[in-house]
N, C-alpha and C. Protein backbone atom coordinates (compact mmCIF):
# COMPACT_ATOMS: atom_id res chain seq x y z
N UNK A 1 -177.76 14.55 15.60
CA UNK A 1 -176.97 13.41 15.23
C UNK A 1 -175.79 13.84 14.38
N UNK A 2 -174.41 13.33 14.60
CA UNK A 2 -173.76 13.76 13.49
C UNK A 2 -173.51 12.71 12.48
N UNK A 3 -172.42 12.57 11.62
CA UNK A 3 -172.75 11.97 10.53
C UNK A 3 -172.19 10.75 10.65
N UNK A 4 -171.26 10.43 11.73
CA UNK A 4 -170.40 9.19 12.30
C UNK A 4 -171.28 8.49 13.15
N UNK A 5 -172.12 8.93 13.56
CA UNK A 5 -173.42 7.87 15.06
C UNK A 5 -174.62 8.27 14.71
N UNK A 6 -175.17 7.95 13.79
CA UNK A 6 -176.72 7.48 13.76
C UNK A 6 -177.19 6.46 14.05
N UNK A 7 -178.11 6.45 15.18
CA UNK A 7 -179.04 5.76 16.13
C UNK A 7 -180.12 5.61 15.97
N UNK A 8 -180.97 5.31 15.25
CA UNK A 8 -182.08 5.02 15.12
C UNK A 8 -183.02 3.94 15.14
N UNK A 9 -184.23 4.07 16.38
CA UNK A 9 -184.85 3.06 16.27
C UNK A 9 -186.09 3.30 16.44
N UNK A 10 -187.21 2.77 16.19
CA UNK A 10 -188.41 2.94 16.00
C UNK A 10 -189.57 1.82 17.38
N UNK A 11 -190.06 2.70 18.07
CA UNK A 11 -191.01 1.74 19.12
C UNK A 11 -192.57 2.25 18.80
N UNK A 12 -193.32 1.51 18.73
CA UNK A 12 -194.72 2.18 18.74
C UNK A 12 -195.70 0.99 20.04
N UNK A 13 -196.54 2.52 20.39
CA UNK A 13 -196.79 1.81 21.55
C UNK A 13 -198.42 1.99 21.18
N UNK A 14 -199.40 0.63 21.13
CA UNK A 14 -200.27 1.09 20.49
C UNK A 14 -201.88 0.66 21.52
N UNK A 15 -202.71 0.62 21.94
CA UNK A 15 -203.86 0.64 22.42
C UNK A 15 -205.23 1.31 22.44
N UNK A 16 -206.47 0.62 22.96
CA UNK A 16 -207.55 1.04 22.68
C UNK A 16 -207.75 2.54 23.69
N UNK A 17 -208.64 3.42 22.82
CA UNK A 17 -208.58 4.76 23.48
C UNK A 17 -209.11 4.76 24.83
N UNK A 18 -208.20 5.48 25.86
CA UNK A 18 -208.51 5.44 27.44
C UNK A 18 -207.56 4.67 27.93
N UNK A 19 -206.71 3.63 27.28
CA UNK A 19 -206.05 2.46 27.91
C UNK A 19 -204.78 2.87 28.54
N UNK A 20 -204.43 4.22 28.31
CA UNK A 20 -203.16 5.41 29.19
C UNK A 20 -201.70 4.81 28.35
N UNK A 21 -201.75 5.26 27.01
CA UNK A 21 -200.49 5.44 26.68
C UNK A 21 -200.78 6.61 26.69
N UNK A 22 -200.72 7.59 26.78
CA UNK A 22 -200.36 9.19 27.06
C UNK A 22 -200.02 9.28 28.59
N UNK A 23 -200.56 8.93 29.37
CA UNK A 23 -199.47 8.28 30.60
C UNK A 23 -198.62 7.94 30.71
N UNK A 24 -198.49 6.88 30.18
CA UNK A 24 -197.30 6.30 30.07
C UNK A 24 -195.69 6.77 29.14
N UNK A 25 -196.36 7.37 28.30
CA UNK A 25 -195.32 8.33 27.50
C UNK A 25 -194.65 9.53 27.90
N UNK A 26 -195.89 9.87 29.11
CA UNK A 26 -195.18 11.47 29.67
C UNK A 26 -194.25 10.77 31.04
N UNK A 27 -194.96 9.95 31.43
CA UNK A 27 -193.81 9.24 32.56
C UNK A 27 -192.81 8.67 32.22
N UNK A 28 -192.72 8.33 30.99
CA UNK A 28 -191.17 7.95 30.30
C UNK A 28 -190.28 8.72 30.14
N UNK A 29 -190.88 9.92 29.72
CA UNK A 29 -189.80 10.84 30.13
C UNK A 29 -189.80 11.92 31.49
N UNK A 30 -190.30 11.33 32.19
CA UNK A 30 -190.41 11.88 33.53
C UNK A 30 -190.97 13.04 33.57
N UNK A 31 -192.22 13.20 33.01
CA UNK A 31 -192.64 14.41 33.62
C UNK A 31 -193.87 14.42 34.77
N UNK A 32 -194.07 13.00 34.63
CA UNK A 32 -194.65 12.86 36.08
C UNK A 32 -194.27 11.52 36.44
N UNK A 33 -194.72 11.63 37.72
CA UNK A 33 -193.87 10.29 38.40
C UNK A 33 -195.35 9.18 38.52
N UNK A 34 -195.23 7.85 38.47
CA UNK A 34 -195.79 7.12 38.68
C UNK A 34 -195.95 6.73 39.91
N UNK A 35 -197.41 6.73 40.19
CA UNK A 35 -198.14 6.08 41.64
C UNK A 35 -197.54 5.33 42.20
N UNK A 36 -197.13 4.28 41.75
CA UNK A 36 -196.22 3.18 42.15
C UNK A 36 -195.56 2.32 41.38
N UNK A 37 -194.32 1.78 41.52
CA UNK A 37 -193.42 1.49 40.51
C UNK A 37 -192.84 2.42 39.78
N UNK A 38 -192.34 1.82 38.56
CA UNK A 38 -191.37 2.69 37.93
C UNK A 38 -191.20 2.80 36.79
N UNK A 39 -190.75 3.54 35.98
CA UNK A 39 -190.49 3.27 34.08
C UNK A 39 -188.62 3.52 33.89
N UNK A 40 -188.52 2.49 33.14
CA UNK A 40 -187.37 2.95 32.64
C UNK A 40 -187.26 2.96 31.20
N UNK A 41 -186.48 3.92 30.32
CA UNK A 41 -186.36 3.99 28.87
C UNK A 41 -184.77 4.20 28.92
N UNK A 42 -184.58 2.60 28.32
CA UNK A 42 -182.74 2.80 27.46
C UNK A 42 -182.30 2.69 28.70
N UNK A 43 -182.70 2.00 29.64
CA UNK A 43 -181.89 1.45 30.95
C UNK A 43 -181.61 2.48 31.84
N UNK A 44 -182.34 3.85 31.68
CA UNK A 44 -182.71 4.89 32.37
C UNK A 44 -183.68 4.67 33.45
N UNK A 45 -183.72 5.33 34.44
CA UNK A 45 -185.51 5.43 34.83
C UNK A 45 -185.74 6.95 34.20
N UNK A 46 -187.10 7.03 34.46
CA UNK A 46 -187.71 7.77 34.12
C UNK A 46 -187.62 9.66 33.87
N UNK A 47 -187.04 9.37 35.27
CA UNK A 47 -186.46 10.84 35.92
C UNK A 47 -185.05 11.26 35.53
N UNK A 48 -184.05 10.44 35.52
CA UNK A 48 -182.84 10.73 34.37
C UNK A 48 -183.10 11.36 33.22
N UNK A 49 -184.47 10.85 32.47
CA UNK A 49 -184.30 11.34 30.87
C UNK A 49 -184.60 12.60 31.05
N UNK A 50 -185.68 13.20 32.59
CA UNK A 50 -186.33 14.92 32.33
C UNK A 50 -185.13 15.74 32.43
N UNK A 51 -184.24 15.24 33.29
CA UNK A 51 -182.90 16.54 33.99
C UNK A 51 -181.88 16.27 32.82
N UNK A 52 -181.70 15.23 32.03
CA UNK A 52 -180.50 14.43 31.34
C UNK A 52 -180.76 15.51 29.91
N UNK A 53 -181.68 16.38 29.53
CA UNK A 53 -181.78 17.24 28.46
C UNK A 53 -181.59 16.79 27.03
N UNK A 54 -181.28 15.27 27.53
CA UNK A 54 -181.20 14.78 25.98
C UNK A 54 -182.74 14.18 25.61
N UNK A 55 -183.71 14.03 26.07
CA UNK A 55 -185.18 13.48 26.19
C UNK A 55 -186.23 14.45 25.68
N UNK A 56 -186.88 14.40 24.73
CA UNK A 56 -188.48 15.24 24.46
C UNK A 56 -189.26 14.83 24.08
N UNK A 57 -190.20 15.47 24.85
CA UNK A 57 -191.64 14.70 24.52
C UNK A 57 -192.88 15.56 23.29
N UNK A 58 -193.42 15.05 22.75
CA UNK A 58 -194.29 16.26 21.35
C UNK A 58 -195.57 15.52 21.74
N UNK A 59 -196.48 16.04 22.29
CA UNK A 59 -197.74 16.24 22.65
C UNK A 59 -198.48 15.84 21.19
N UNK A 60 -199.74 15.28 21.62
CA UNK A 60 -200.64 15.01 20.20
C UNK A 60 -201.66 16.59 20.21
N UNK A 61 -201.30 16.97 21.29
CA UNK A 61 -202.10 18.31 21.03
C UNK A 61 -201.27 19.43 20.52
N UNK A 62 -201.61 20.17 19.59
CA UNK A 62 -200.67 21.22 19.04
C UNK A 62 -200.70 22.54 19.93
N UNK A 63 -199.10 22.26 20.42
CA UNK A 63 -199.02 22.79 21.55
C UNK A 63 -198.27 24.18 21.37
N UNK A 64 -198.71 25.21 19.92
CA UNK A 64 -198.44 26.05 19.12
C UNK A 64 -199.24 27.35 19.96
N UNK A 65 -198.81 28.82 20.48
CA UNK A 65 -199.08 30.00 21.11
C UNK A 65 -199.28 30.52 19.50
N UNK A 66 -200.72 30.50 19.05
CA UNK A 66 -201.14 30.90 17.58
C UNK A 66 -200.66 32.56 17.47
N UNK A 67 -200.60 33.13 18.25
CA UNK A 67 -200.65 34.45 18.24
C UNK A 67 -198.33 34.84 17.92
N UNK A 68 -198.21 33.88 18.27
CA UNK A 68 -196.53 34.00 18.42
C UNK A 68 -196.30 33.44 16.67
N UNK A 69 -195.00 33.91 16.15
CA UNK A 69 -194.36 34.10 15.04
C UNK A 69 -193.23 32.67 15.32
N UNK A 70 -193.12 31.37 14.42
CA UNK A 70 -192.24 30.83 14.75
C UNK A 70 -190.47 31.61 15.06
N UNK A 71 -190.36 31.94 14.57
CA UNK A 71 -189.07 32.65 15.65
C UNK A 71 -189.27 32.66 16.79
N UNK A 72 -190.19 33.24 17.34
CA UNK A 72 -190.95 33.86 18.50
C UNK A 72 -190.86 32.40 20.00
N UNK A 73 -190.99 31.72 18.97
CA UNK A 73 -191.50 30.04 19.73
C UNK A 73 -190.24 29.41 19.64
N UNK A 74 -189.27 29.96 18.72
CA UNK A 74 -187.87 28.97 18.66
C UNK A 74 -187.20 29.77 19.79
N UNK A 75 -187.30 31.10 20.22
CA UNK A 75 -186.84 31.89 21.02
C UNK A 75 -187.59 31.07 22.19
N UNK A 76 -188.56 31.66 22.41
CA UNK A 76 -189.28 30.89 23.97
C UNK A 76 -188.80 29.44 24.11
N UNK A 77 -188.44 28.56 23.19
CA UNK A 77 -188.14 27.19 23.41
C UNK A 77 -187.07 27.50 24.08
N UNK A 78 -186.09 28.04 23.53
CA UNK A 78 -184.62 28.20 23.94
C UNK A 78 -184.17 28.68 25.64
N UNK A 79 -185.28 30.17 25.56
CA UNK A 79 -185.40 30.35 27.35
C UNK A 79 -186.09 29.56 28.38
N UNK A 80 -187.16 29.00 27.89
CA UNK A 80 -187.96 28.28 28.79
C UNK A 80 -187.06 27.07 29.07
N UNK A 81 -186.33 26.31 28.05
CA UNK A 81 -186.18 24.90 28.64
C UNK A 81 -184.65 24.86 28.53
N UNK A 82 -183.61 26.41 28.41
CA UNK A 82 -182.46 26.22 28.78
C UNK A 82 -181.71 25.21 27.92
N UNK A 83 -182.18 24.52 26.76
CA UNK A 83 -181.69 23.66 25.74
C UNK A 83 -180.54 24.29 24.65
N UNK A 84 -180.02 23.80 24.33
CA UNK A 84 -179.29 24.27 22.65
C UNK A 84 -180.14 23.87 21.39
N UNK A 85 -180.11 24.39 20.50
CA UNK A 85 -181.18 24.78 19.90
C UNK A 85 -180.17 25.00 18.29
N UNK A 86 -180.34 23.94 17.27
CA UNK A 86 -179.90 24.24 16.39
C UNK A 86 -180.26 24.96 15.09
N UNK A 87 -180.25 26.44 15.32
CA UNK A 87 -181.11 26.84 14.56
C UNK A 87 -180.96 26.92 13.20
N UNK A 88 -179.77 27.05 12.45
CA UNK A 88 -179.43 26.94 11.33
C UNK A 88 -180.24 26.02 10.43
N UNK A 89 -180.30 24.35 11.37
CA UNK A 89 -181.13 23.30 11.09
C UNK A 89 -182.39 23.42 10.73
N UNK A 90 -183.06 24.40 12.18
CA UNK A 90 -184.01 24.42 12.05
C UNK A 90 -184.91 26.03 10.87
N UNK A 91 -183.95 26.52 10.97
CA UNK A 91 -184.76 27.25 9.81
C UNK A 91 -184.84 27.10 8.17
N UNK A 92 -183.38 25.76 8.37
CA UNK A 92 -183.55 25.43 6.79
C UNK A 92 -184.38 24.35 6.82
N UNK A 93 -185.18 23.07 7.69
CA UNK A 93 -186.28 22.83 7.41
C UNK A 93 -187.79 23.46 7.56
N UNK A 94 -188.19 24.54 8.42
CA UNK A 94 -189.03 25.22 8.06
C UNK A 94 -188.98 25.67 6.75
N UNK A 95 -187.93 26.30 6.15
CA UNK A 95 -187.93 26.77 4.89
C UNK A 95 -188.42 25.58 3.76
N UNK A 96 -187.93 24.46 4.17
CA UNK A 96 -187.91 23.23 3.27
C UNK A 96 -189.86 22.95 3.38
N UNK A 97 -190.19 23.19 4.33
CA UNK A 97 -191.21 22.74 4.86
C UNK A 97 -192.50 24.25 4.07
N UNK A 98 -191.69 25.06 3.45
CA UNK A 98 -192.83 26.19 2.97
C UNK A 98 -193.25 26.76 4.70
N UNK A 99 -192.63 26.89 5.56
CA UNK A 99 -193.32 27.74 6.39
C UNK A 99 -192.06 29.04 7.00
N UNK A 100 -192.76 30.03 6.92
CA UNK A 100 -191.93 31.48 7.18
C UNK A 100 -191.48 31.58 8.68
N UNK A 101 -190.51 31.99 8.99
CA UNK A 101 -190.19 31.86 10.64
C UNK A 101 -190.86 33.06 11.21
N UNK A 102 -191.44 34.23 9.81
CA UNK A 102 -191.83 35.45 10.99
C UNK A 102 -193.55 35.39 10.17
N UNK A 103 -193.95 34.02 10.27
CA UNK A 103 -195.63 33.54 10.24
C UNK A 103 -195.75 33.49 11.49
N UNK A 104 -197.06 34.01 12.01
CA UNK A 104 -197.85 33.73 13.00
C UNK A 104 -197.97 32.06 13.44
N UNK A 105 -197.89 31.88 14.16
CA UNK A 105 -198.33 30.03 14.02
C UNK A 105 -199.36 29.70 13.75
N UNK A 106 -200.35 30.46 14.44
CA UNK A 106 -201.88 29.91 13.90
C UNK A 106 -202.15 30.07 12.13
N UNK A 107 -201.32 30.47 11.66
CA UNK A 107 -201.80 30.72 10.02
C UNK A 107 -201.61 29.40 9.20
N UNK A 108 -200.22 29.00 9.41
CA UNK A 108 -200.16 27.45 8.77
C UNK A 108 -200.92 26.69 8.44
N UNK A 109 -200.86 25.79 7.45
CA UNK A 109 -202.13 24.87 7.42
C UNK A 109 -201.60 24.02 8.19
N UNK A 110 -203.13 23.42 8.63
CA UNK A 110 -203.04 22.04 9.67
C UNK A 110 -201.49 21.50 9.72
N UNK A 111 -201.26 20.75 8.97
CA UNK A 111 -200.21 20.06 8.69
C UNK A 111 -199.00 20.75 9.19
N UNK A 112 -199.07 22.43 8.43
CA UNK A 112 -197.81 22.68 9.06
C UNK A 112 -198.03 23.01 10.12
N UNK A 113 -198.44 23.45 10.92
CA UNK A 113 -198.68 23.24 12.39
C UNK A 113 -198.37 22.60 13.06
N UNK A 114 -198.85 21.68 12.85
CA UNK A 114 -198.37 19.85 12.72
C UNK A 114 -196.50 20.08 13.22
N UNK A 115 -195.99 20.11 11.79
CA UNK A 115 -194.59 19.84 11.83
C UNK A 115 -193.73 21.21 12.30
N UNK A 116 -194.22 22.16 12.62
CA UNK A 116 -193.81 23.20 13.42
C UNK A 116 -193.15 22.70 14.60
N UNK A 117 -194.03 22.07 15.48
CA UNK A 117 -193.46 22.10 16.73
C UNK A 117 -192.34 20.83 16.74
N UNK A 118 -192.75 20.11 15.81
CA UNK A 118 -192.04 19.14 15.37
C UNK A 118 -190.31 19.13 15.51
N UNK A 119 -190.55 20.25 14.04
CA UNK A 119 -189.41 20.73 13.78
C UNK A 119 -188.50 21.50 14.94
N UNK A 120 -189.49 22.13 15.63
CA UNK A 120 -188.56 22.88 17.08
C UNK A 120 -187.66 22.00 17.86
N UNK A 121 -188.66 20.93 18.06
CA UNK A 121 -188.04 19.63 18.61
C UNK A 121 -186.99 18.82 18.32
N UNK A 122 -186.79 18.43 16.67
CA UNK A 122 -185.78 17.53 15.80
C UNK A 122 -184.48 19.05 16.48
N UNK A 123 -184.53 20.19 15.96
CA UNK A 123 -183.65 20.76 16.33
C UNK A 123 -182.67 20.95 17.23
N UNK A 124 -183.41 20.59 18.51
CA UNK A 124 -182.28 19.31 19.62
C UNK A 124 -181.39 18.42 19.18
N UNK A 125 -181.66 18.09 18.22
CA UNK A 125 -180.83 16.65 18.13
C UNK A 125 -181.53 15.84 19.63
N UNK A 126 -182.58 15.21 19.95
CA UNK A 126 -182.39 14.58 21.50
C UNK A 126 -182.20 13.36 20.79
N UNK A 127 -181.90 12.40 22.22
CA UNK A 127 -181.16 11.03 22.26
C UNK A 127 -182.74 10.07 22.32
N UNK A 128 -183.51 10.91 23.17
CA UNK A 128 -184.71 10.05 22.73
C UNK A 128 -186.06 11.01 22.57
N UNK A 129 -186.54 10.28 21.41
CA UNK A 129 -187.50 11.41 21.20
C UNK A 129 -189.48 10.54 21.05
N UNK A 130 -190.03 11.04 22.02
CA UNK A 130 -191.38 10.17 22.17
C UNK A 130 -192.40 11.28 21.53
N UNK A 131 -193.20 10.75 20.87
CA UNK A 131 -194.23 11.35 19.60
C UNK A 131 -195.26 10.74 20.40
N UNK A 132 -196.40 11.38 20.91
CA UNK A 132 -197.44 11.07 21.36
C UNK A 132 -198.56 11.38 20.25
């Protein structure tokens, strides 16, 4: 975001366990397509937001390679998904956050773990960002 267009809005999508919002969240941003019918987010469909690179999705599972060094994972983010990647950002909130960029990932406590992958993510800047 820069400092002239901040956008912010808040959706929570909430139901009893099994009822497929984790479905529904990964098909919002298109990473799989729905059986039938369609999703759209922000007057998108679904499939715009996966190719459109402004869209990410953060898993409720910590989706952290324990054995890799956050650097290690800000690097693999960068090749794997072909994104820009603000790292300056992102190593002055790890730092803010008490976690070392050349820590193992699995060492962190819970929490930072937690906001690890987090933080990889905010570092996009994306236009929409879904927290599962």
């Amino acid at each position: 975001m820069s400092g002239d267009e901040q956008r912010i809005g808040v959706i929570a999508l909430a139901g009893q366990n099994g009822a497929g919002e984790t479905p529904l969240l990964i098909m919002a941003v298109g990473l799989v397509e729905p059986t039938e019918g369609g999703v759209s987010v922000l007057k998108r469909l679904a499939g715009e937001w996966r190719w459109a690179h402004s869209s990410l999705y953060v898993s409720q599972e910590l989706a952290l390679y324990r054995s890799f060094t956050i650097e290690e994972l800000l690097e693999m983010g960068v090749r794997m998904n072909r994104w820009e990647l603000d790292r300056g950002w992102a190593h002055k909130r790890l730092e803010a956050l008490g976690i070392p960029s050349d820590r193992r990932a699995g060492k962190p406590s819970g929490g930072q773990q937690a906001r690890a992958p987090l933080t990889l993510t905010l570092a996009k800047h994306p236009d929409l960002l879904i927290l599962d």
